[in-house]
N, C-alpha and C. Protein backbone atom coordinates (compact mmCIF):
# COMPACT_ATOMS: atom_id res chain seq x y z
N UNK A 1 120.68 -16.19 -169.57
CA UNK A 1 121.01 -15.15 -168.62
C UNK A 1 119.84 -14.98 -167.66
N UNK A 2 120.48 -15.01 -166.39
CA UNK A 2 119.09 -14.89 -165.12
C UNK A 2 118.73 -13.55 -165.59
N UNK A 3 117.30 -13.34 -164.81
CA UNK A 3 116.48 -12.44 -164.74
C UNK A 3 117.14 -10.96 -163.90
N UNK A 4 117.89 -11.39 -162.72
CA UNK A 4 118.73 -10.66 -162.10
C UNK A 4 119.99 -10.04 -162.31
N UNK A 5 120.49 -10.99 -163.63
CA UNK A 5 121.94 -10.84 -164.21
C UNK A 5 121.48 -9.35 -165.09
N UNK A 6 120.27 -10.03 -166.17
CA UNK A 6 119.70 -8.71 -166.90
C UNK A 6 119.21 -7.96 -166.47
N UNK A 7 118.89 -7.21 -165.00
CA UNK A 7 118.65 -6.05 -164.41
C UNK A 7 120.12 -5.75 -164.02
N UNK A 8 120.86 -6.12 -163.46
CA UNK A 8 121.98 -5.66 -163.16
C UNK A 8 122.85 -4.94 -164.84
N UNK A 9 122.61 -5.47 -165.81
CA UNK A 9 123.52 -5.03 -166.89
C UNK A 9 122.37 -4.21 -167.20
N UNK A 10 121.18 -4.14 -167.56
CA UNK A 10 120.26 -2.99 -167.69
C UNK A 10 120.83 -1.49 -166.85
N UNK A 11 120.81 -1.81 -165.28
CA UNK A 11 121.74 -0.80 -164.53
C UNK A 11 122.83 -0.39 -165.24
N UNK A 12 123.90 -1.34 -165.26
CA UNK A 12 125.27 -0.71 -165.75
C UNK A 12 124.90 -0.03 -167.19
N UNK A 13 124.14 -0.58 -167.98
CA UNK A 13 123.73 0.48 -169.37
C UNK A 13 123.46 2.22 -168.75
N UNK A 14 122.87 2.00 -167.81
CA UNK A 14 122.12 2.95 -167.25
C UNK A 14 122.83 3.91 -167.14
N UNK A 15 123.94 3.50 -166.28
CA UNK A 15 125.15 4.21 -165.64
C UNK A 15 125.92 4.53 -166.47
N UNK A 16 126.08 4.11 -167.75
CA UNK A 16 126.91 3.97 -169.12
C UNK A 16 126.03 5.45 -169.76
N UNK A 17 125.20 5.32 -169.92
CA UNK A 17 124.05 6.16 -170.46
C UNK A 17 124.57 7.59 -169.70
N UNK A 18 123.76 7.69 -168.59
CA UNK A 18 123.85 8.89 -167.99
C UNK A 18 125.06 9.59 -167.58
N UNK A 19 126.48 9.08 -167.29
CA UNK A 19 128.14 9.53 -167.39
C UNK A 19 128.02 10.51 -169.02
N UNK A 20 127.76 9.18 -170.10
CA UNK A 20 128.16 9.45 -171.14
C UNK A 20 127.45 10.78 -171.47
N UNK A 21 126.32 10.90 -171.33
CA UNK A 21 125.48 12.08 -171.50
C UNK A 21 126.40 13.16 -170.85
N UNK A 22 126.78 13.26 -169.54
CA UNK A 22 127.15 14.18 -168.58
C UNK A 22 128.66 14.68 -169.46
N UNK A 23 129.54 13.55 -169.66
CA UNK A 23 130.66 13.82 -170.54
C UNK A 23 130.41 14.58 -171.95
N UNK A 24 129.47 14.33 -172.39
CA UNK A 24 129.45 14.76 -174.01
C UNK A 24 128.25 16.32 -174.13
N UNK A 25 127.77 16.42 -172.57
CA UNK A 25 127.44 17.37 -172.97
C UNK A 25 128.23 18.82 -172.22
N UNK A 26 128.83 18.01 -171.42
CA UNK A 26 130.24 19.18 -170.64
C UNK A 26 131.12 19.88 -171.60
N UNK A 27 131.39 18.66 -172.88
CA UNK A 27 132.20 18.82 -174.13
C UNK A 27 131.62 19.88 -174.76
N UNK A 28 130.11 19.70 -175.28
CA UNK A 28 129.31 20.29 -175.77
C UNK A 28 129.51 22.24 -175.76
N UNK A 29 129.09 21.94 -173.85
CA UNK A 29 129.34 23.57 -173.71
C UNK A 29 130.41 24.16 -173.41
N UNK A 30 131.94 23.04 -173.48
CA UNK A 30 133.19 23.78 -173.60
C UNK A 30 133.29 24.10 -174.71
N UNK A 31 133.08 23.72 -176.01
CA UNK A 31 133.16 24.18 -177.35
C UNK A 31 132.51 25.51 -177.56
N UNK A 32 131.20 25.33 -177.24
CA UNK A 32 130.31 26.39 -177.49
C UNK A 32 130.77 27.52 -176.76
N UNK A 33 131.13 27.68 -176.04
CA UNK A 33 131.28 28.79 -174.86
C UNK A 33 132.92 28.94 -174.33
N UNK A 34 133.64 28.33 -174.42
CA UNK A 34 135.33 28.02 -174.20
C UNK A 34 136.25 28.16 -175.34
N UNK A 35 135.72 27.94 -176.49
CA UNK A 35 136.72 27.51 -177.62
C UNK A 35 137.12 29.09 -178.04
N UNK A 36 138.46 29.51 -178.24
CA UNK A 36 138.73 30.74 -179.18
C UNK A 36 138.48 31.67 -177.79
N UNK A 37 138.46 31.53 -176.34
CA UNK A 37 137.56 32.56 -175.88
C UNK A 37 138.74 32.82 -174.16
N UNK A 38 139.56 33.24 -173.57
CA UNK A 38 140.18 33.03 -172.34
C UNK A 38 139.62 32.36 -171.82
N UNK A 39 140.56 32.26 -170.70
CA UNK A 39 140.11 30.81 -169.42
C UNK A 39 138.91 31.58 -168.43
N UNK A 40 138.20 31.08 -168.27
CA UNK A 40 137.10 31.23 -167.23
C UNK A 40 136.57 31.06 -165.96
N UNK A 41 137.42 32.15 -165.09
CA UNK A 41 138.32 31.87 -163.90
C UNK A 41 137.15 31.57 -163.03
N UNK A 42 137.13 30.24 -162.12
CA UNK A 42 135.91 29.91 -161.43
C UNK A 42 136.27 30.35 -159.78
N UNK A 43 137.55 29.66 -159.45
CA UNK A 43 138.52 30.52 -158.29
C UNK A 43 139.60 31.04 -158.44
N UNK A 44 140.26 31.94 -158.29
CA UNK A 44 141.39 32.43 -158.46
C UNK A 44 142.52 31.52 -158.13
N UNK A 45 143.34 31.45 -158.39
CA UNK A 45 144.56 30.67 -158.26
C UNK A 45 144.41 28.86 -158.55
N UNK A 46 143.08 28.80 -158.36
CA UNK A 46 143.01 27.30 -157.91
C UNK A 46 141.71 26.38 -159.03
N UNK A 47 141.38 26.98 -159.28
CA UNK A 47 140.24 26.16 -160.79
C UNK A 47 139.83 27.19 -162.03
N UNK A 48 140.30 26.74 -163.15
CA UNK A 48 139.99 27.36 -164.41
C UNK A 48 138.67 26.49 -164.86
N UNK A 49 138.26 27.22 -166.34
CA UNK A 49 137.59 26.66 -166.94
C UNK A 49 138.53 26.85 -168.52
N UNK A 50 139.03 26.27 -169.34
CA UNK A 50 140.14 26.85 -170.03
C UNK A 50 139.44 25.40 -171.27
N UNK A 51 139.33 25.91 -172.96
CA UNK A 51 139.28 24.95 -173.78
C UNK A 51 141.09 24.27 -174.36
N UNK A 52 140.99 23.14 -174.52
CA UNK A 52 141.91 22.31 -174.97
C UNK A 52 141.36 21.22 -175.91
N UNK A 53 142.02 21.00 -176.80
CA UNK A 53 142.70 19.94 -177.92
C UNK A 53 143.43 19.09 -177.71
N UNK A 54 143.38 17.84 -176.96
CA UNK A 54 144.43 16.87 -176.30
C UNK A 54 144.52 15.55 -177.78
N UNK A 55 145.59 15.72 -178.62
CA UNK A 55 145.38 14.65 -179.49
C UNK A 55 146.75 13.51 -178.79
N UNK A 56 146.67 13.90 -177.44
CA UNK A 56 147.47 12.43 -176.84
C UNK A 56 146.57 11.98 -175.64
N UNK A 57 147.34 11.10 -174.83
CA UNK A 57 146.67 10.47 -173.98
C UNK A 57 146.60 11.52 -172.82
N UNK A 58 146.32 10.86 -171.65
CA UNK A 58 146.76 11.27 -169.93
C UNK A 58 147.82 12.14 -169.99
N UNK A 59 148.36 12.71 -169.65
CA UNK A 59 149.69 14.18 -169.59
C UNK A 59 150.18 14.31 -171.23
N UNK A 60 149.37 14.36 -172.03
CA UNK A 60 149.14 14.45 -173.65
C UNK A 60 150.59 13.41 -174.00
N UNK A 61 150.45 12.30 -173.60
CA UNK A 61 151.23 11.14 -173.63
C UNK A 61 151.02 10.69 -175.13
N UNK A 62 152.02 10.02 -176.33
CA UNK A 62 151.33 9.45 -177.34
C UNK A 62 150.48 10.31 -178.21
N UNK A 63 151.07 11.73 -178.03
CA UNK A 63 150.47 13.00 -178.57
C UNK A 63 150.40 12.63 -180.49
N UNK A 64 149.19 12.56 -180.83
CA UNK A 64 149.32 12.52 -182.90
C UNK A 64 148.88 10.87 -182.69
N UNK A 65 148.85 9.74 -182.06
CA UNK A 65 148.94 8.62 -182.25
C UNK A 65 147.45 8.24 -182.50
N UNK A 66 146.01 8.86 -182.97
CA UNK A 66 144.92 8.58 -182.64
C UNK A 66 144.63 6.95 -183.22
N UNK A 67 145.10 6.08 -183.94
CA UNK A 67 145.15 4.96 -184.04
C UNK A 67 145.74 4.19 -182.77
N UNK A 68 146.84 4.01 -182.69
CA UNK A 68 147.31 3.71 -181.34
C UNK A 68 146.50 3.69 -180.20
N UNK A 69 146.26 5.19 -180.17
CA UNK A 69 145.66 5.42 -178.50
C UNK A 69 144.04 4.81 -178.87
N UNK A 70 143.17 4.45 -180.04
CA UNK A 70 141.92 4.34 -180.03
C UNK A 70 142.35 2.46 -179.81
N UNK A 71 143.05 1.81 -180.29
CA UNK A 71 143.77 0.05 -180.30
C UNK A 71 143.77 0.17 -178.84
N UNK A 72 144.48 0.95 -178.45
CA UNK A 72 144.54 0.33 -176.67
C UNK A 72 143.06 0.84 -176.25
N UNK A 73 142.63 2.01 -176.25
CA UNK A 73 141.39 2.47 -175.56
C UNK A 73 139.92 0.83 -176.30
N UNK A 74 139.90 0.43 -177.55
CA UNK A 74 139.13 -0.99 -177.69
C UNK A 74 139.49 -1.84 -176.75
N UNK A 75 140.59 -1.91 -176.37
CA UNK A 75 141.24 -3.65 -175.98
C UNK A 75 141.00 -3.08 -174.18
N UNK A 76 141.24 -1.92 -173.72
CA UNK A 76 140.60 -1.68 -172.66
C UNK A 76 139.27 -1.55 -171.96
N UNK A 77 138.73 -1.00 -173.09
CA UNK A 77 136.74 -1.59 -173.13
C UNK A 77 136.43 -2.76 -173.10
N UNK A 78 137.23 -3.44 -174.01
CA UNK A 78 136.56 -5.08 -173.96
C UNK A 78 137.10 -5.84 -173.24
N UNK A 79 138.28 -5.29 -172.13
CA UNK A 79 138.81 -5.73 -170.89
C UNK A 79 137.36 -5.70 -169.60
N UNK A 80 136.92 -4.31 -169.47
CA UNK A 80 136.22 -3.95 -168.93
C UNK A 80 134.61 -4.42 -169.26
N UNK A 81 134.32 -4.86 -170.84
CA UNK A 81 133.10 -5.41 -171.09
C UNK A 81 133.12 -6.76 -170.11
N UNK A 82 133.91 -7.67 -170.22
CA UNK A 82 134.39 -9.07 -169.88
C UNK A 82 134.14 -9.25 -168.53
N UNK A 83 134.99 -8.18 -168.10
CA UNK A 83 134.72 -8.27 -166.37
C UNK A 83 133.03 -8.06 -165.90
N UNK A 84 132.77 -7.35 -166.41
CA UNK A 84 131.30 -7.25 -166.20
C UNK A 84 130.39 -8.30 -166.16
N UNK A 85 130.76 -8.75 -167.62
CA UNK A 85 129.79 -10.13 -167.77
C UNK A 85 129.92 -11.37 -167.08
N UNK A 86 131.49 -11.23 -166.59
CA UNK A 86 131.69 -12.37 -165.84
C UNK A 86 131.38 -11.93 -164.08
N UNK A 87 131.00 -11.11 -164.11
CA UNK A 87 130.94 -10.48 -162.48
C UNK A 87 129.87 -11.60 -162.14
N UNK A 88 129.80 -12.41 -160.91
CA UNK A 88 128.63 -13.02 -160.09
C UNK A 88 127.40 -12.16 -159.95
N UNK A 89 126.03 -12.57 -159.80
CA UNK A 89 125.22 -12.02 -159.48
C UNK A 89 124.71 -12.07 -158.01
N UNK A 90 125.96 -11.18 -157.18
CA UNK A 90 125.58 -10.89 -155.76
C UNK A 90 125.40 -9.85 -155.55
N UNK A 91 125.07 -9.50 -154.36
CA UNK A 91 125.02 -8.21 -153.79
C UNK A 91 126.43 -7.74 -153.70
N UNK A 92 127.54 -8.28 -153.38
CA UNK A 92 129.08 -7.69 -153.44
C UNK A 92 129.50 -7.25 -154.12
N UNK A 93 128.80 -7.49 -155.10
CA UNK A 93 129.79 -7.25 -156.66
C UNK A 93 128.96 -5.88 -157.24
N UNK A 94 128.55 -4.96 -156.76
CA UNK A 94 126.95 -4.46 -157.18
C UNK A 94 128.09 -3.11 -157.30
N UNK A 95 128.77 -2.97 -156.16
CA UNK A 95 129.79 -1.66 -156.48
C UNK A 95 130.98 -1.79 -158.00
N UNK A 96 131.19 -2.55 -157.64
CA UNK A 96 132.30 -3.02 -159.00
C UNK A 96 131.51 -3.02 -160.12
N UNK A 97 130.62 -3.37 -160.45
CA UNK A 97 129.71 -2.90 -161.50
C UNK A 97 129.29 -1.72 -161.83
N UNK A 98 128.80 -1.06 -160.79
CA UNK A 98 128.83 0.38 -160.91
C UNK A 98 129.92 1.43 -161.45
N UNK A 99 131.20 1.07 -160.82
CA UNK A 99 132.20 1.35 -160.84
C UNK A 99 133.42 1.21 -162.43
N UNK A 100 132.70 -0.32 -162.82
CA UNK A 100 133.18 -0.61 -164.33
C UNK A 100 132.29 0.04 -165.43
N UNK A 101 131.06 0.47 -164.97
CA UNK A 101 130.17 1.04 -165.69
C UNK A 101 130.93 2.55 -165.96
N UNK A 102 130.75 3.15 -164.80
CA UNK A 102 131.47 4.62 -164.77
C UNK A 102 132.34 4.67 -165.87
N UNK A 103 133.94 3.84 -165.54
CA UNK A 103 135.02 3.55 -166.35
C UNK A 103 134.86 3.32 -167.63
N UNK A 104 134.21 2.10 -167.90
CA UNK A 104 133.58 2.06 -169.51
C UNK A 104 133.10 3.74 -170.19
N UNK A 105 131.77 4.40 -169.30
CA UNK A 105 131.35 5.27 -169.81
C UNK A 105 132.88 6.47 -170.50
N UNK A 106 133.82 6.79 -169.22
CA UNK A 106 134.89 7.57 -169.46
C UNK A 106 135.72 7.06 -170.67
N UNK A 107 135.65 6.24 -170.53
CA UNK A 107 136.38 5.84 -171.76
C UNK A 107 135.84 5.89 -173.28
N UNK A 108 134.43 5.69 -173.17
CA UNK A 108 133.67 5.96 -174.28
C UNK A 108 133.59 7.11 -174.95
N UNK A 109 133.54 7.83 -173.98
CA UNK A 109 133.28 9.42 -173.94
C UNK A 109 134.91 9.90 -175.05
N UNK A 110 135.76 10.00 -174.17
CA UNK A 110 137.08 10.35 -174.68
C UNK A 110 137.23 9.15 -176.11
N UNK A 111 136.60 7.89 -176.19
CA UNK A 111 136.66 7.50 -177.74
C UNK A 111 135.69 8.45 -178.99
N UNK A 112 134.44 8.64 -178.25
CA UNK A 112 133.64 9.45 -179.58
C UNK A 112 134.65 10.89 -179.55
N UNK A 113 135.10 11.35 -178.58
CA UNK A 113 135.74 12.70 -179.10
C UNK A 113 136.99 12.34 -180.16
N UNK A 114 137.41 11.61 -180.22
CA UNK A 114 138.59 11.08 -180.87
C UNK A 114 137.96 10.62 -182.18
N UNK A 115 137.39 9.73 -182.20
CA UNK A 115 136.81 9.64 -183.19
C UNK A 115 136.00 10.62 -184.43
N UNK A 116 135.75 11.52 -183.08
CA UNK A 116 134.93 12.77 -184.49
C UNK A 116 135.33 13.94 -184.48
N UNK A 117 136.97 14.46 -183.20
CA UNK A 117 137.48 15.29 -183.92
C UNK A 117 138.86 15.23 -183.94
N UNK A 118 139.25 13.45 -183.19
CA UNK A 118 140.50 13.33 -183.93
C UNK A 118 142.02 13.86 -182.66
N UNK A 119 141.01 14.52 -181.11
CA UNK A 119 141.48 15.01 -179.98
C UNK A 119 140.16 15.01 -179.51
N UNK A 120 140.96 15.01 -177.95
CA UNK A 120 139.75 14.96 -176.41
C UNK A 120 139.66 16.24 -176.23
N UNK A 121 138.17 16.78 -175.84
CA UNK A 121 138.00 18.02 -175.53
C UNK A 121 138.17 18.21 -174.05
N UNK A 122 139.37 18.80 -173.78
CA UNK A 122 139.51 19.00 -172.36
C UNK A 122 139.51 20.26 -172.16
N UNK A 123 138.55 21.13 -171.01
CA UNK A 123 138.52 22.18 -170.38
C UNK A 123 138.54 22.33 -168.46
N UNK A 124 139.32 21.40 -167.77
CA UNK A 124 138.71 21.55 -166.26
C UNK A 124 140.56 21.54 -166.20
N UNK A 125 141.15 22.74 -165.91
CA UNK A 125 142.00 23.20 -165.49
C UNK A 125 142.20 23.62 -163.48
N UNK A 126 142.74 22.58 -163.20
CA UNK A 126 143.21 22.61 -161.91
C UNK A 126 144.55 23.40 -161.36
N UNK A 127 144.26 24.87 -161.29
CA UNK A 127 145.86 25.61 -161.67
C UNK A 127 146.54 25.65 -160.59
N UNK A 128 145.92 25.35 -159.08
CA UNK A 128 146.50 25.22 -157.81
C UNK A 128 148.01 24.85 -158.10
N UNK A 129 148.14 23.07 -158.28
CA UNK A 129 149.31 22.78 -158.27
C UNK A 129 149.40 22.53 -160.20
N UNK A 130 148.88 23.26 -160.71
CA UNK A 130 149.32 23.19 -162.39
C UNK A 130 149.26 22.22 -162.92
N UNK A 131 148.20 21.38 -162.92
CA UNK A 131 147.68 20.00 -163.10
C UNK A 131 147.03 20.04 -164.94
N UNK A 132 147.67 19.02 -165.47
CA UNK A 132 147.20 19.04 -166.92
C UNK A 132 145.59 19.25 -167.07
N UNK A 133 145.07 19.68 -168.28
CA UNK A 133 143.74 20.18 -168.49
C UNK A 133 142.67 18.77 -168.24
N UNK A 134 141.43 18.33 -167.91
CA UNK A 134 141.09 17.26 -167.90
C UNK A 134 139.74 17.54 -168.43
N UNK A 135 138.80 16.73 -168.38
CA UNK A 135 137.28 16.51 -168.40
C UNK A 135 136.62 15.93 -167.96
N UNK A 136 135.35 15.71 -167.74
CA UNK A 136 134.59 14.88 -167.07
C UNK A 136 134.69 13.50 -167.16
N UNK A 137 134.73 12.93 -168.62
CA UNK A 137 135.45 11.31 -168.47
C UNK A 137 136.30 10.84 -167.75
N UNK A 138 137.46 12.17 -167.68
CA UNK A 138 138.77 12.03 -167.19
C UNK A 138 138.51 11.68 -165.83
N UNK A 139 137.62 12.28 -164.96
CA UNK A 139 137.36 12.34 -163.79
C UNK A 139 136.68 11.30 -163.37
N UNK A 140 135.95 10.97 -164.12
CA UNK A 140 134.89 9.25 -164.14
C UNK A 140 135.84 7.99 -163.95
N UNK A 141 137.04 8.25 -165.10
CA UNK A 141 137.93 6.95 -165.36
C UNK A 141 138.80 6.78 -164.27
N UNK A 142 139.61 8.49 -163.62
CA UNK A 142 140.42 7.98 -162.54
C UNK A 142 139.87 7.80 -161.05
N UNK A 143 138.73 8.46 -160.80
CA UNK A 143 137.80 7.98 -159.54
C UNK A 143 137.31 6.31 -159.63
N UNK A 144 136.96 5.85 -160.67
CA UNK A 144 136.55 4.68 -161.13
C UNK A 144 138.01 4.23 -161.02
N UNK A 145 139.15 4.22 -160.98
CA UNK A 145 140.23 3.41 -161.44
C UNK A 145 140.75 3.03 -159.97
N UNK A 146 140.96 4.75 -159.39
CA UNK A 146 141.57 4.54 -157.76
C UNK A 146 140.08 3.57 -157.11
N UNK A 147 139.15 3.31 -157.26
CA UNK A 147 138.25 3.34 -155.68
C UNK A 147 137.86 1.21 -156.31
N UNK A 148 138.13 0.92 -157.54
CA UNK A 148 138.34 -0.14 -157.78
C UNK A 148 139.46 -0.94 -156.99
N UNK A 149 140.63 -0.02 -157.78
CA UNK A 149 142.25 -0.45 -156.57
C UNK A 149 141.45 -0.87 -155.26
N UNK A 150 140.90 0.39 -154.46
CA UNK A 150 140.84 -0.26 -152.95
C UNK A 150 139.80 -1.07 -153.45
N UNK A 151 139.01 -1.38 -153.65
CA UNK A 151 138.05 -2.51 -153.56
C UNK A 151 138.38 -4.10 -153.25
N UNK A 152 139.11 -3.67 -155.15
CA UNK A 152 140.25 -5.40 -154.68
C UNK A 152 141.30 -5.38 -153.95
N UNK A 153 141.55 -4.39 -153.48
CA UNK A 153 143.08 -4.06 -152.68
C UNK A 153 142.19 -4.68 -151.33
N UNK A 154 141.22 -3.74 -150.70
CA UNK A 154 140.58 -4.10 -149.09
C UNK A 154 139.38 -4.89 -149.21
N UNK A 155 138.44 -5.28 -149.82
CA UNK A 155 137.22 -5.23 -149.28
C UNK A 155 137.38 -6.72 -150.52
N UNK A 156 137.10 -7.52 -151.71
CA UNK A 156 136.78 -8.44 -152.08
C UNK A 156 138.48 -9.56 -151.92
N UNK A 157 138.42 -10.74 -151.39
CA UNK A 157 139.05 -11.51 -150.99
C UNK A 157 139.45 -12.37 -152.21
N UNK A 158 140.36 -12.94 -151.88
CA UNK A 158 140.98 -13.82 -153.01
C UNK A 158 139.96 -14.80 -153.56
N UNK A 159 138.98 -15.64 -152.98
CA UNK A 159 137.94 -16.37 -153.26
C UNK A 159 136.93 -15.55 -153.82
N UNK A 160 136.85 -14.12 -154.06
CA UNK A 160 135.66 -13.82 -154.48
C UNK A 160 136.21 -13.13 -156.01
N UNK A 161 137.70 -13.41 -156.29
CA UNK A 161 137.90 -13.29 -157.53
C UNK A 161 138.21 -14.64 -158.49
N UNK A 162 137.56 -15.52 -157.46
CA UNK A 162 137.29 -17.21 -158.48
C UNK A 162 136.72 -17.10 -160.14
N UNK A 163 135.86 -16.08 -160.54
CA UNK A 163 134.92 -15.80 -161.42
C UNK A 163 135.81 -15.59 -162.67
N UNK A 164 137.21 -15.37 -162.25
CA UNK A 164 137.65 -14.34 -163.63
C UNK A 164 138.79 -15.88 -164.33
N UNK A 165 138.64 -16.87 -163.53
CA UNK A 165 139.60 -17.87 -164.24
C UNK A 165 138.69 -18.35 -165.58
N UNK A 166 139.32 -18.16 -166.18
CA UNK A 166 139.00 -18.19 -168.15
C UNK A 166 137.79 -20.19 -168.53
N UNK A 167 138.86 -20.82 -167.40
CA UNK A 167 138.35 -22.25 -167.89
C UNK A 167 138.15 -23.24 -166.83
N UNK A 168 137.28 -24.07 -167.00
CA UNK A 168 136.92 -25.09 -166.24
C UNK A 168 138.26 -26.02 -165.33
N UNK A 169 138.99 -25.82 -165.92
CA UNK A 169 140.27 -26.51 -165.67
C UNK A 169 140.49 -26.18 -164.35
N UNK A 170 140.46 -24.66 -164.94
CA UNK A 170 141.43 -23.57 -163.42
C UNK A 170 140.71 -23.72 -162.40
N UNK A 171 139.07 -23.84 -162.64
CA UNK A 171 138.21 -23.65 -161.34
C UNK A 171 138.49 -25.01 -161.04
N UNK A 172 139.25 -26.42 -161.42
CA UNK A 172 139.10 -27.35 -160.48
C UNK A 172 140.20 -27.66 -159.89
N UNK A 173 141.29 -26.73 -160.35
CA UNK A 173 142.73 -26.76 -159.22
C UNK A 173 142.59 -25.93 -157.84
């Protein structure tokens, strides 16, 4: 591994690191301060602070399934490990790294809550248009999910996703 490859994944640890921190300690003081206690009106009509127990996915999808939802949430990390490692070491690719870093972190985040209590601790209630309860991962994974879309949608070209063909074969058709 170049010298440049291992500063760049040093970074994405980085970015992995400091999300995850930000997620687990948001969790932290919704428990402490949210749990058992009313919603904690930040604007009227339009943002709560409210504790939740989500033992399903995204719109409490797959609600009770914590095996299930932890099988897909692995096989989606190590979707996202892969891409990483196979990312080129350019300057182009420096956002998408960042960006898979974020995603990884959100996803991590919402696995240790699952893992140690079995549900995601969600408290960021958007009551404007009555938007399910979320958290900071939540917010990491779908900012990270939409701004990827445009990436490969506008800005990296069909030739600059050469990297992700599996085998020698493919790169010589």
């Amino acid at each position: 591994m170049r010298k440049q490859n291992r500063l760049q994944l040093f970074l994405d640890a980085v970015v992995v690191a400091v999300v995850l921190f930000l997620d687990q300690f948001t969790k932290y003081l919704a428990i402490a301060h949210l749990k058992d206690k009313p919603a904690l009106v930040l604007a009227e009509g339009v943002l709560e602070l409210c504790y939740l127990e989500n033992t399903g996915t995204a719109f409490s999808m797959f609600r009770d399934q914590k095996f299930l939802i932890l099988a897909i949430n692995f096989v989606v990390l190590g979707a996202i490990f892969f891409f990483l490692f196979r990312l080129p070491e350019s300057r182009k690719y420096r956002l998408v790294h960042l960006l898979l870093a974020a995603l990884s972190a959100g996803a991590l985040g919402n696995i240790i809550d699952r893992i140690r209590f079995d549900y995601v601790v969600d408290f960021i209630s958007f009551v404007l248009i009555d938007f399910p309860v979320f958290n900071v991962a939540d917010c990491f994974i779908v900012v990270a999910t939409i701004l990827l879309f445009l990436v490969f949608l506008f800005v990296l070209k069909e030739e600059d996703l050469a990297f992700l063909k599996l085998s020698r074969q493919s790169e010589r058709e």
